[in-house]
C-alpha atoms as a PDB file:
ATOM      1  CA  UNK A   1       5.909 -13.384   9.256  1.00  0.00           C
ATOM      2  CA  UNK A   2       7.932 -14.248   6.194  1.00  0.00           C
ATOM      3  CA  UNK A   3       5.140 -14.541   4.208  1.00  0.00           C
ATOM      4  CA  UNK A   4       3.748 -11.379   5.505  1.00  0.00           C
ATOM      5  CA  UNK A   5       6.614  -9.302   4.489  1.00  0.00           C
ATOM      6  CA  UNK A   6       6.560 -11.162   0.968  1.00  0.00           C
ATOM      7  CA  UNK A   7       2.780 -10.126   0.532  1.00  0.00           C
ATOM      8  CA  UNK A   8       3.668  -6.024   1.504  1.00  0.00           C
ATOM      9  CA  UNK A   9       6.778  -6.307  -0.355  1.00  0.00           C
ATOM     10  CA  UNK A  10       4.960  -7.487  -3.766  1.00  0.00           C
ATOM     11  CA  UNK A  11       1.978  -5.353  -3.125  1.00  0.00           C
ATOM     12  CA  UNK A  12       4.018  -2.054  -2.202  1.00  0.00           C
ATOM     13  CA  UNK A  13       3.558  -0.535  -5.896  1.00  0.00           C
ATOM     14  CA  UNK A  14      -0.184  -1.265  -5.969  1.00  0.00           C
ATOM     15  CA  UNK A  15      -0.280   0.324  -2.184  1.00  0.00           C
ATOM     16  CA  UNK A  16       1.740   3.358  -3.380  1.00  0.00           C
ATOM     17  CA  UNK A  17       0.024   4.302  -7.122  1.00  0.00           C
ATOM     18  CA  UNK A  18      -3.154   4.072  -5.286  1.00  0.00           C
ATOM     19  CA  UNK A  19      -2.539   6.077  -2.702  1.00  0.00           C
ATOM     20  CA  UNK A  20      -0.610   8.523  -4.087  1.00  0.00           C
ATOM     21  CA  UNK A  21      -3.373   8.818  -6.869  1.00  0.00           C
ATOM     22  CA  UNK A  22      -6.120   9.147  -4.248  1.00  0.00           C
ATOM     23  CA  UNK A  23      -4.146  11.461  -2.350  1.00  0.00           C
ATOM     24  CA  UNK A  24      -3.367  13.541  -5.266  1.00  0.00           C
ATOM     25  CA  UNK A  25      -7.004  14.305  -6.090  1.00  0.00           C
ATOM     26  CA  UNK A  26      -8.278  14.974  -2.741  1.00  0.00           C
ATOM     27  CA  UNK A  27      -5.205  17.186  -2.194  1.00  0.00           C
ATOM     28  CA  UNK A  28      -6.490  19.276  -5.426  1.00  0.00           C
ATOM     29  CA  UNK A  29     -10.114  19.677  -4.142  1.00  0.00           C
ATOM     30  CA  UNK A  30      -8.763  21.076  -1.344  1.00  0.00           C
ATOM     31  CA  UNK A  31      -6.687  23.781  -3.097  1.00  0.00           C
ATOM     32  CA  UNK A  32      -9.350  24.792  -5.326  1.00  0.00           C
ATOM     33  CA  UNK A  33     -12.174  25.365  -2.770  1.00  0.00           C
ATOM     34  CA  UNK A  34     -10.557  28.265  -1.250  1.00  0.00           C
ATOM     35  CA  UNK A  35     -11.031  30.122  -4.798  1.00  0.00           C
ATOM     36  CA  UNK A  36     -14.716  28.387  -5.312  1.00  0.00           C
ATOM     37  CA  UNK A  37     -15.980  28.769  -1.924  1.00  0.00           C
ATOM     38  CA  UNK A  38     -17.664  32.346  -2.451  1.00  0.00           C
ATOM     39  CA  UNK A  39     -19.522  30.962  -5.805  1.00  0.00           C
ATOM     40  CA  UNK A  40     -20.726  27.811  -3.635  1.00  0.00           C
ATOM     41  CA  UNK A  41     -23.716  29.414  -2.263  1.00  0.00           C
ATOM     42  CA  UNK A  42     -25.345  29.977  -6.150  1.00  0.00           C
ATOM     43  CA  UNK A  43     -24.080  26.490  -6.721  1.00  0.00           C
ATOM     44  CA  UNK A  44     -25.604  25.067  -3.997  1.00  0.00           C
ATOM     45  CA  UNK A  45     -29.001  26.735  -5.355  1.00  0.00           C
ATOM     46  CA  UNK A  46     -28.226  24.925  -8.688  1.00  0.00           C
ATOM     47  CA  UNK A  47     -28.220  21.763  -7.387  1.00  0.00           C
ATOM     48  CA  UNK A  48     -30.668  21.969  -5.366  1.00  0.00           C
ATOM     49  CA  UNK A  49     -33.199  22.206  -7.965  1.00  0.00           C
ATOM     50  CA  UNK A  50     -32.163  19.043  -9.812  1.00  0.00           C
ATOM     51  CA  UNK A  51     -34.372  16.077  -8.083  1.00  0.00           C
ATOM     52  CA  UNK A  52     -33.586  13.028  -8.123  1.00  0.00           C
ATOM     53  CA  UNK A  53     -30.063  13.995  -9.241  1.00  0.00           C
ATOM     54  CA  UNK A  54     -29.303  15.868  -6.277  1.00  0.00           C
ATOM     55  CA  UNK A  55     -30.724  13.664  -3.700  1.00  0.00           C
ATOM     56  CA  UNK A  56     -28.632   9.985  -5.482  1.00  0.00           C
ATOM     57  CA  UNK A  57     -25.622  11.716  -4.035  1.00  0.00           C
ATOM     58  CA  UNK A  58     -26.878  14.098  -0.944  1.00  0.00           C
ATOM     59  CA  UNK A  59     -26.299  17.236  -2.175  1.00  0.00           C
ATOM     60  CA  UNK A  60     -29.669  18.322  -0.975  1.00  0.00           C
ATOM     61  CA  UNK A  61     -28.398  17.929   2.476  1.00  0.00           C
ATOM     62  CA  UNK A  62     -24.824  19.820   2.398  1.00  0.00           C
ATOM     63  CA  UNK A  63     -23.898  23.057   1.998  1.00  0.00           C
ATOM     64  CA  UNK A  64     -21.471  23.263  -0.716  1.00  0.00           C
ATOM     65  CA  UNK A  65     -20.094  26.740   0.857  1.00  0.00           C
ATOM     66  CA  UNK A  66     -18.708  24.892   3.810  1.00  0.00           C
ATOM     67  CA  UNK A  67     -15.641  23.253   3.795  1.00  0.00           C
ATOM     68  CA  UNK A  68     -17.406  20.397   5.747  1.00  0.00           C
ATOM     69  CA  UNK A  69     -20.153  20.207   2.548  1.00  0.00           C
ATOM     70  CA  UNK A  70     -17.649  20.390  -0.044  1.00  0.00           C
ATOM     71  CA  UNK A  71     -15.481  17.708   1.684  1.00  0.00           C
ATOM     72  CA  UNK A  72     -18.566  15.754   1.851  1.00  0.00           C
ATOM     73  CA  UNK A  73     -19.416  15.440  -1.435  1.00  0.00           C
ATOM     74  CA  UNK A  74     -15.745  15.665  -3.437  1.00  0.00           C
ATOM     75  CA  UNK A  75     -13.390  14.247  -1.641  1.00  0.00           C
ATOM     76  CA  UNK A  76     -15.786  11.918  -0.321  1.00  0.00           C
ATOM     77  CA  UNK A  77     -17.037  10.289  -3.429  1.00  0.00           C
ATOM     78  CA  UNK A  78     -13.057  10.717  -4.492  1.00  0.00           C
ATOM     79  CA  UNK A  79     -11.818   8.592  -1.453  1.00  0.00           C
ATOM     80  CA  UNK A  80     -14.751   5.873  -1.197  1.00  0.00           C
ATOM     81  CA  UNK A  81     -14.695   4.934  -4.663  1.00  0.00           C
ATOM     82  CA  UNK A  82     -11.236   4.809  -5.079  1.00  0.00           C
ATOM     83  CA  UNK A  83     -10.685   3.459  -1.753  1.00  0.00           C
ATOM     84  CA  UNK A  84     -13.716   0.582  -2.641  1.00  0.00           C
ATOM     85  CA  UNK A  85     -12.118  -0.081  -5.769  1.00  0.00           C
ATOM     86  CA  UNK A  86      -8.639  -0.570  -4.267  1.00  0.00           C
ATOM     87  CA  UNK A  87      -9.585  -2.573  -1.423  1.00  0.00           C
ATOM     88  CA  UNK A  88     -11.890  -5.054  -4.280  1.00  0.00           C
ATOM     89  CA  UNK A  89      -8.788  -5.288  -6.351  1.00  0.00           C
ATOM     90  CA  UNK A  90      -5.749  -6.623  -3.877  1.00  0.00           C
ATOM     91  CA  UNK A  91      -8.808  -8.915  -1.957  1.00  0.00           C
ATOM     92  CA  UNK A  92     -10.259 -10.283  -4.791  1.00  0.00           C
ATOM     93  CA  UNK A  93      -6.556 -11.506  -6.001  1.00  0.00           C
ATOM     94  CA  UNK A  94      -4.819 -12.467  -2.600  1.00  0.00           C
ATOM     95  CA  UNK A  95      -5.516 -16.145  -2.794  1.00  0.00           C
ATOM     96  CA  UNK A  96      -6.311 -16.787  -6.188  1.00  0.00           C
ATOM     97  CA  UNK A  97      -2.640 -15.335  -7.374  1.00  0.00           C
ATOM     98  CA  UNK A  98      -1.535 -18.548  -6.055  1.00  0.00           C
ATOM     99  CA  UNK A  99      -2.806 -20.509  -8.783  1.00  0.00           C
ATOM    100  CA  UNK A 100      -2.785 -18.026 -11.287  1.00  0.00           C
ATOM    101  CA  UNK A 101       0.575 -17.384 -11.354  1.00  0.00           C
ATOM    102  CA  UNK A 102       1.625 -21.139 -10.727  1.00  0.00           C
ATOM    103  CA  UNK A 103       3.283 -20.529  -7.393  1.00  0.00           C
ATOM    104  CA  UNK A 104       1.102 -22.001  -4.948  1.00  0.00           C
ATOM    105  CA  UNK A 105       3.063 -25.394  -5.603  1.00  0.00           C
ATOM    106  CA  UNK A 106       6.197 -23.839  -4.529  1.00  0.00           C
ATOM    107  CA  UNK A 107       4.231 -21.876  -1.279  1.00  0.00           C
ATOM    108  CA  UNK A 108       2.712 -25.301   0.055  1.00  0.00           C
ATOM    109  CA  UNK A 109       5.612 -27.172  -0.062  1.00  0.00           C
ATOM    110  CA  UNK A 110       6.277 -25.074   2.492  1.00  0.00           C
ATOM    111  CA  UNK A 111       6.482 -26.311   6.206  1.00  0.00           C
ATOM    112  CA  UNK A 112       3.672 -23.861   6.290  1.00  0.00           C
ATOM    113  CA  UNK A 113      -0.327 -24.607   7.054  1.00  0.00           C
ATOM    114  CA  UNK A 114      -2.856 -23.651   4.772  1.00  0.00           C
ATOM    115  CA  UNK A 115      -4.327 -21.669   7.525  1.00  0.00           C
ATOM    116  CA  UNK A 116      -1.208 -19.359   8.162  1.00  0.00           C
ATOM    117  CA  UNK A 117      -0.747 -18.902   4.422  1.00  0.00           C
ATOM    118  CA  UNK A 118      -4.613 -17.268   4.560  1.00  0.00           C
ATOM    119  CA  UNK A 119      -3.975 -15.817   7.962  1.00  0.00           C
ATOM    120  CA  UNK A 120      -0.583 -13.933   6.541  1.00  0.00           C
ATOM    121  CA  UNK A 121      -2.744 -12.477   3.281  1.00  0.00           C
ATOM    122  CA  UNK A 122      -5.266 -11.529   5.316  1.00  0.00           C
ATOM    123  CA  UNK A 123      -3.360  -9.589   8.076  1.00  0.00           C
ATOM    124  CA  UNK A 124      -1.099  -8.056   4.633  1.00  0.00           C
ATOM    125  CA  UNK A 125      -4.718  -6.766   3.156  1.00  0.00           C
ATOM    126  CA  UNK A 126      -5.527  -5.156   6.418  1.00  0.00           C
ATOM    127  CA  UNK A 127      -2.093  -3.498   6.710  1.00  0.00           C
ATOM    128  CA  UNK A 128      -2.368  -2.203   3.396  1.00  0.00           C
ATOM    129  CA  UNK A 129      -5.724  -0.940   3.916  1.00  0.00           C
ATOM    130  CA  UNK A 130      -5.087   0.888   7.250  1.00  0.00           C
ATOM    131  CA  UNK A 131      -1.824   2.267   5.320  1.00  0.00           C
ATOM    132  CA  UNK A 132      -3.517   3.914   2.517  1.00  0.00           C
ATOM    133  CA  UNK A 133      -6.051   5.494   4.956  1.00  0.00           C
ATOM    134  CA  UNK A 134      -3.526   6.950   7.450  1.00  0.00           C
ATOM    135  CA  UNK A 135      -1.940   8.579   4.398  1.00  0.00           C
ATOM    136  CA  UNK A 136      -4.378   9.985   2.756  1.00  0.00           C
ATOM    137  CA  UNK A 137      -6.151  11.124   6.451  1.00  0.00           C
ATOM    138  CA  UNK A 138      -2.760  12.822   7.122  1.00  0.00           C
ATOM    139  CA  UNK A 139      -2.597  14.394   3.747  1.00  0.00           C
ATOM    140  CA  UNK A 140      -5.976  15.806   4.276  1.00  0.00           C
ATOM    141  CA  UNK A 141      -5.486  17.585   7.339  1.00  0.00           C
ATOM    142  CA  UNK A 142      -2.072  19.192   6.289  1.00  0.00           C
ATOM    143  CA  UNK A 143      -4.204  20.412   2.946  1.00  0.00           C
ATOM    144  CA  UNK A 144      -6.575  21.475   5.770  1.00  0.00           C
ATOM    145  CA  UNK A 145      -3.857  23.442   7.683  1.00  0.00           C
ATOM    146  CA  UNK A 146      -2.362  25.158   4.225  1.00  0.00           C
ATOM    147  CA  UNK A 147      -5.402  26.401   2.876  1.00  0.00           C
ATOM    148  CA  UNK A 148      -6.268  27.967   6.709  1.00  0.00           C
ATOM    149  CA  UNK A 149     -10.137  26.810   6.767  1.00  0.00           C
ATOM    150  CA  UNK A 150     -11.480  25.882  10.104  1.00  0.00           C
ATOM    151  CA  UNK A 151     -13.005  22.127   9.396  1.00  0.00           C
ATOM    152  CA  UNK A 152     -15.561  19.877  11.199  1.00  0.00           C
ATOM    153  CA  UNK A 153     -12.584  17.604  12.819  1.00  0.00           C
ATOM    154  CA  UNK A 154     -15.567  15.477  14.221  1.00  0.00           C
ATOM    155  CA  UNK A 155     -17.376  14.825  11.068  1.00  0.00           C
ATOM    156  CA  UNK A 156     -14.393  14.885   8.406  1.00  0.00           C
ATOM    157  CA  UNK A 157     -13.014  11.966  11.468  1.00  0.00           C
ATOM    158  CA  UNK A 158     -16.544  10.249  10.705  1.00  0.00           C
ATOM    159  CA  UNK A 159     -16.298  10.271   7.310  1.00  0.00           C
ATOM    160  CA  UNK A 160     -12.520   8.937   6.850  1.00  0.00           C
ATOM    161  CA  UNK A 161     -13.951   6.038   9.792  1.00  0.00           C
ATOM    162  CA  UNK A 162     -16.883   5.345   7.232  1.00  0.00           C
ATOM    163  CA  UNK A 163     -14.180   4.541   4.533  1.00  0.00           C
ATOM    164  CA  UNK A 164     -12.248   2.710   6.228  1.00  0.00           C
ATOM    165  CA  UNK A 165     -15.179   0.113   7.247  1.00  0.00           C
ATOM    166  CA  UNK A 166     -16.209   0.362   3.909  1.00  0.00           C
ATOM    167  CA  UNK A 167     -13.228  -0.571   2.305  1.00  0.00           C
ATOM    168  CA  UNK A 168     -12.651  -3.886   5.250  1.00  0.00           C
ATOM    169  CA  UNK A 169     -16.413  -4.752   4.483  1.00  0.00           C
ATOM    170  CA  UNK A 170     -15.695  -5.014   0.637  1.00  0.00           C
ATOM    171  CA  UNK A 171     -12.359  -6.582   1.354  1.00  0.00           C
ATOM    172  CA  UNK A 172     -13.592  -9.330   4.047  1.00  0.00           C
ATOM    173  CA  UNK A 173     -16.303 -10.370   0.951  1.00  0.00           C
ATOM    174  CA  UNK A 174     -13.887  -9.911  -2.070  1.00  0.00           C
ATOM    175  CA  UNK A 175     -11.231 -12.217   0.019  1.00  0.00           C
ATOM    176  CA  UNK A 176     -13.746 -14.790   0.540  1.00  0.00           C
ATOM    177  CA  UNK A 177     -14.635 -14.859  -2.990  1.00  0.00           C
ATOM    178  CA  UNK A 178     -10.861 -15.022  -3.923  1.00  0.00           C
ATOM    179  CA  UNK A 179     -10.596 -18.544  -1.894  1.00  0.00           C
ATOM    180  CA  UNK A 180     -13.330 -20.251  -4.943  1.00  0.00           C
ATOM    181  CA  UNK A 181     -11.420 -18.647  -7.897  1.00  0.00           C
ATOM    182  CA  UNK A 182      -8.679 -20.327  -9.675  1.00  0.00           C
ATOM    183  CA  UNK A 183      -7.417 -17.801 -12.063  1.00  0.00           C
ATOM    184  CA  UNK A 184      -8.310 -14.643 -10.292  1.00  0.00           C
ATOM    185  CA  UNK A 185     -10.080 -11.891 -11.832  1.00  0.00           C
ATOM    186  CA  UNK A 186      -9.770  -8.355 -11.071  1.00  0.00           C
ATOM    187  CA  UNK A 187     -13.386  -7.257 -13.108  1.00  0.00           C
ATOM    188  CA  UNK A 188     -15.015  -9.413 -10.331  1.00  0.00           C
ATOM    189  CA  UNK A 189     -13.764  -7.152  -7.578  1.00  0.00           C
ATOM    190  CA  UNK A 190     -13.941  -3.857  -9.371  1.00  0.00           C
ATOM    191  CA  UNK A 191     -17.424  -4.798 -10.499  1.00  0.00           C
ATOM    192  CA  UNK A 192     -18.520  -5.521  -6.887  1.00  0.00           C
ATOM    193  CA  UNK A 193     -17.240  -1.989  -5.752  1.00  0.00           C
ATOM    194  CA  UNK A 194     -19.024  -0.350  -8.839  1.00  0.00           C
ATOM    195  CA  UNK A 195     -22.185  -2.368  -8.099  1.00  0.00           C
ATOM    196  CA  UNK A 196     -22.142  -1.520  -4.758  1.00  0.00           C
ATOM    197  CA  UNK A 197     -21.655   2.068  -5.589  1.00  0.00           C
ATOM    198  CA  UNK A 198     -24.511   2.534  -7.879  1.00  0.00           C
ATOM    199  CA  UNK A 199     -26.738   0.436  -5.630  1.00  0.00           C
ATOM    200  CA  UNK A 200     -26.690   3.259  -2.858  1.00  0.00           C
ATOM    201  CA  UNK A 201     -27.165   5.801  -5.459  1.00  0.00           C
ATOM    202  CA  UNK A 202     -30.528   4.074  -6.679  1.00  0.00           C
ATOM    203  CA  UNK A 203     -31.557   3.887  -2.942  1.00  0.00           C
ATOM    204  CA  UNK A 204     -30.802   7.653  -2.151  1.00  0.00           C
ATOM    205  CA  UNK A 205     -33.583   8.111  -5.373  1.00  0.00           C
ATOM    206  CA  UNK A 206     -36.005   6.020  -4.157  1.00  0.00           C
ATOM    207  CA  UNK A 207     -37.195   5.397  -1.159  1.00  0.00           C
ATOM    208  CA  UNK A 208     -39.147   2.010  -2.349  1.00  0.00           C
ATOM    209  CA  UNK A 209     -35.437   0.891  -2.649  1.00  0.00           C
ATOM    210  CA  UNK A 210     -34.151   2.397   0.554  1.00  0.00           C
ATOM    211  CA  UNK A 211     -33.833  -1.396   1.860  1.00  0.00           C
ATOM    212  CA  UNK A 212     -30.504  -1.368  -0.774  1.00  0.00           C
ATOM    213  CA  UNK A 213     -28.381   0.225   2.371  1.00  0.00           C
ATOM    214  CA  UNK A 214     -28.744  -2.764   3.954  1.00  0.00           C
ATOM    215  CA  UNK A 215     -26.704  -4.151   1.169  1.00  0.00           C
ATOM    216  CA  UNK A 216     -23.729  -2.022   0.330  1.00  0.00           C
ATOM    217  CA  UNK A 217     -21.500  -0.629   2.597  1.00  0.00           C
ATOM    218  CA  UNK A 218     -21.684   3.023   1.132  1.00  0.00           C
ATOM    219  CA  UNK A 219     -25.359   3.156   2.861  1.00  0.00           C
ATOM    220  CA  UNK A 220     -23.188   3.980   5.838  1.00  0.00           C
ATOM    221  CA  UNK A 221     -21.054   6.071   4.378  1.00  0.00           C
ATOM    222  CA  UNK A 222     -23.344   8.594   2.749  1.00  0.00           C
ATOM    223  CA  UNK A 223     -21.682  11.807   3.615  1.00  0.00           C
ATOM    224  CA  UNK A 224     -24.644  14.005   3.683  1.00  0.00           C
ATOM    225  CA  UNK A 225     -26.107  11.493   6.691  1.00  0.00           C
ATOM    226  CA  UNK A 226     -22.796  11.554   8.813  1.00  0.00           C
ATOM    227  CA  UNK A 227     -22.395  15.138   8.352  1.00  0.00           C
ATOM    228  CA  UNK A 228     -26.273  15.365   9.262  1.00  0.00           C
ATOM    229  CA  UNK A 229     -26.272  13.143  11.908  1.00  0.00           C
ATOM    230  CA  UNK A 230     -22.831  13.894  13.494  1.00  0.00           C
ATOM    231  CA  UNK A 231     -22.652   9.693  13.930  1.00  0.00           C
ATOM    232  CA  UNK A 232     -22.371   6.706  11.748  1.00  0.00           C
ATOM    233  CA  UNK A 233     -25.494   4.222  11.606  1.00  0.00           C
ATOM    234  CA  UNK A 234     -24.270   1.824  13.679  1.00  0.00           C
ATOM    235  CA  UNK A 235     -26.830  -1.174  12.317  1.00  0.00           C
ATOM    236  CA  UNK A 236     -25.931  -1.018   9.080  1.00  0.00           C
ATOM    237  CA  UNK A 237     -21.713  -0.650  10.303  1.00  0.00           C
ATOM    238  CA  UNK A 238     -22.697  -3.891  11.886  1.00  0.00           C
ATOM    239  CA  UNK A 239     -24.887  -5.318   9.155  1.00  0.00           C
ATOM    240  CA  UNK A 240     -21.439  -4.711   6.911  1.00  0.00           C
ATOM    241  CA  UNK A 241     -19.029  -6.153   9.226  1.00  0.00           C
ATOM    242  CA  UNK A 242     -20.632  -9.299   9.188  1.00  0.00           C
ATOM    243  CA  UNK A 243     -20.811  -9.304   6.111  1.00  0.00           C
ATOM    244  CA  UNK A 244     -17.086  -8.865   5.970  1.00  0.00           C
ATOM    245  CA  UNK A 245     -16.533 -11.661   8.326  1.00  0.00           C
ATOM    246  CA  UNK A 246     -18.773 -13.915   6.324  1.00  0.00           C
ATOM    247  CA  UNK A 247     -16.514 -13.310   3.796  1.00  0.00           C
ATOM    248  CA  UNK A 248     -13.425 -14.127   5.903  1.00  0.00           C
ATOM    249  CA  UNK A 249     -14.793 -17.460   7.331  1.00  0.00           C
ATOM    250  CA  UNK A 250     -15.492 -18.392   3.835  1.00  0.00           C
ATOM    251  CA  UNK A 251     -11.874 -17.983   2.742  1.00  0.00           C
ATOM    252  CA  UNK A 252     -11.025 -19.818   5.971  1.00  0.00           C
ATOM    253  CA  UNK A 253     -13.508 -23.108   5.097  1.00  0.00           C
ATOM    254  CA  UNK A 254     -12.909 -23.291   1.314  1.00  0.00           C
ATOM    255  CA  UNK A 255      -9.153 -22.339   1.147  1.00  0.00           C
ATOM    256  CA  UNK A 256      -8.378 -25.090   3.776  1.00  0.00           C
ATOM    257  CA  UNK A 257      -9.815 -27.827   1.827  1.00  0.00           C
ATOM    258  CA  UNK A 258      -9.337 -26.517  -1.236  1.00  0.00           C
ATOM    259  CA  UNK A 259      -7.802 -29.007  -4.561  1.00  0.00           C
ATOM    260  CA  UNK A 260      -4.993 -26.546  -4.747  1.00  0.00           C
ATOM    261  CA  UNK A 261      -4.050 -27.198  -9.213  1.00  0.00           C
END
């Protein structure tokens, strides 16, 4: 529990910029649409004429004159790649710190095992994860509420769920690679986001590449497919959490026999 409270202590500033930053931008997309909603319908036209462009981010498939369709698309790609790249970031780093900042000498001279010192950064990622989302969910809806549109509450609820996995998927494989690193590097888990990012983009184009969404964990949370479907794709939600836990049982084997330097 100590260490716990150490972990959401020293990440607190990295919780709150993000959040706050995420927040802030989704917050603004909400103001404006009242104002752009009644041009929506010619730029919905626009885009729809633009191929492949259209279809790498599913703009083909939402109505940008709905709040549901503009949510969708903006504040979706705003939240899932800043959420993705925030989860990489404090995952990639939670065990690898250690090292890198030449306190994991001082930590495992602790009457503490090896196993509770992974078990309290993992249970501090997932607390930091779940706070960022409840924020910015609750932020949302009272945008929601100011501006007076009537939303979707099912589908904008499916979308902020879709993040959320997301974000544990990419933080269950970024933790596990954190357990091999020595110095920690935050490229690696920014990279992995970005890769994964542009990965579902190249398999909304194609559909020779389609098998991508088995990969990343933004093939389930495409927007224009929840908002479609009214569900998430519950194979590939599955697909990702086991990739996630993968990830975790990795950290698990490696960190416990690990030649801590």
């Amino acid at each position: 529990m100590t260490l716990l409270k150490h972990e959401l202590k020293q990440g607190f500033k990295t919780l709150a910029i993000w959040t706050a930053s995420i927040g802030f931008l989704i917050a603004i997309c909400l103001f404006l649409f009242p104002e752009m909603k009644g041009e929506m319908d010619n730029v919905s036209d626009m885009f729809s004429s633009m191929g492949s462009f259209t279809a790498a981010f599913g703009m083909d498939r939402l109505n940008f004159g709905t709040l549901i369709g503009f949510y969708a698309v903006e504040c979706g790609n705003i939240l899932g790649l800043g959420g993705a790249f925030f989860a990489s970031l404090i995952a990639v780093s939670a065990l690898a710190k250690e090292e890198k900042e030449r306190t994991a000498e001082f930590l495992l001279s602790h009457p503490v095992s090896r196993v509770s010192v992974i078990s309290s950064k993992l249970a501090a990622l997932v607390v930091q994860i779940v706070v960022m989302n409840v924020v910015i969910f609750a932020l949302s809806a009272a945008c929601i509420a100011v501006i007076g549109e009537e939303p979707a509450w099912k589908e904008i609820c499916l979308l902020h769920l879709a993040y959320f996995l997301l974000q544990l998927e990419l933080a269950g494989v970024c933790f596990g690679l954190s357990a091999f690193l020595r110095r920690g590097s935050l490229g690696i888990g920014l990279g992995i986001a970005a890769m994964m990012y542009f990965l579902n983009i190249i398999a909304n184009i194609s559909e020779k590449a389609e098998f991508l969404k088995v990969i990343t964990p933004f093939g389930y949370a495409e927007g224009a497919d929840i908002v479609s479907n009214g569900s998430l794709d519950g194979k590939l939600v599955l697909i990702g959490m086991a990739f996630a836990l993968i990830g975790v049982a990795a950290a698990y084997f490696w960190y416990s026999r690990k030649d801590i330097h």
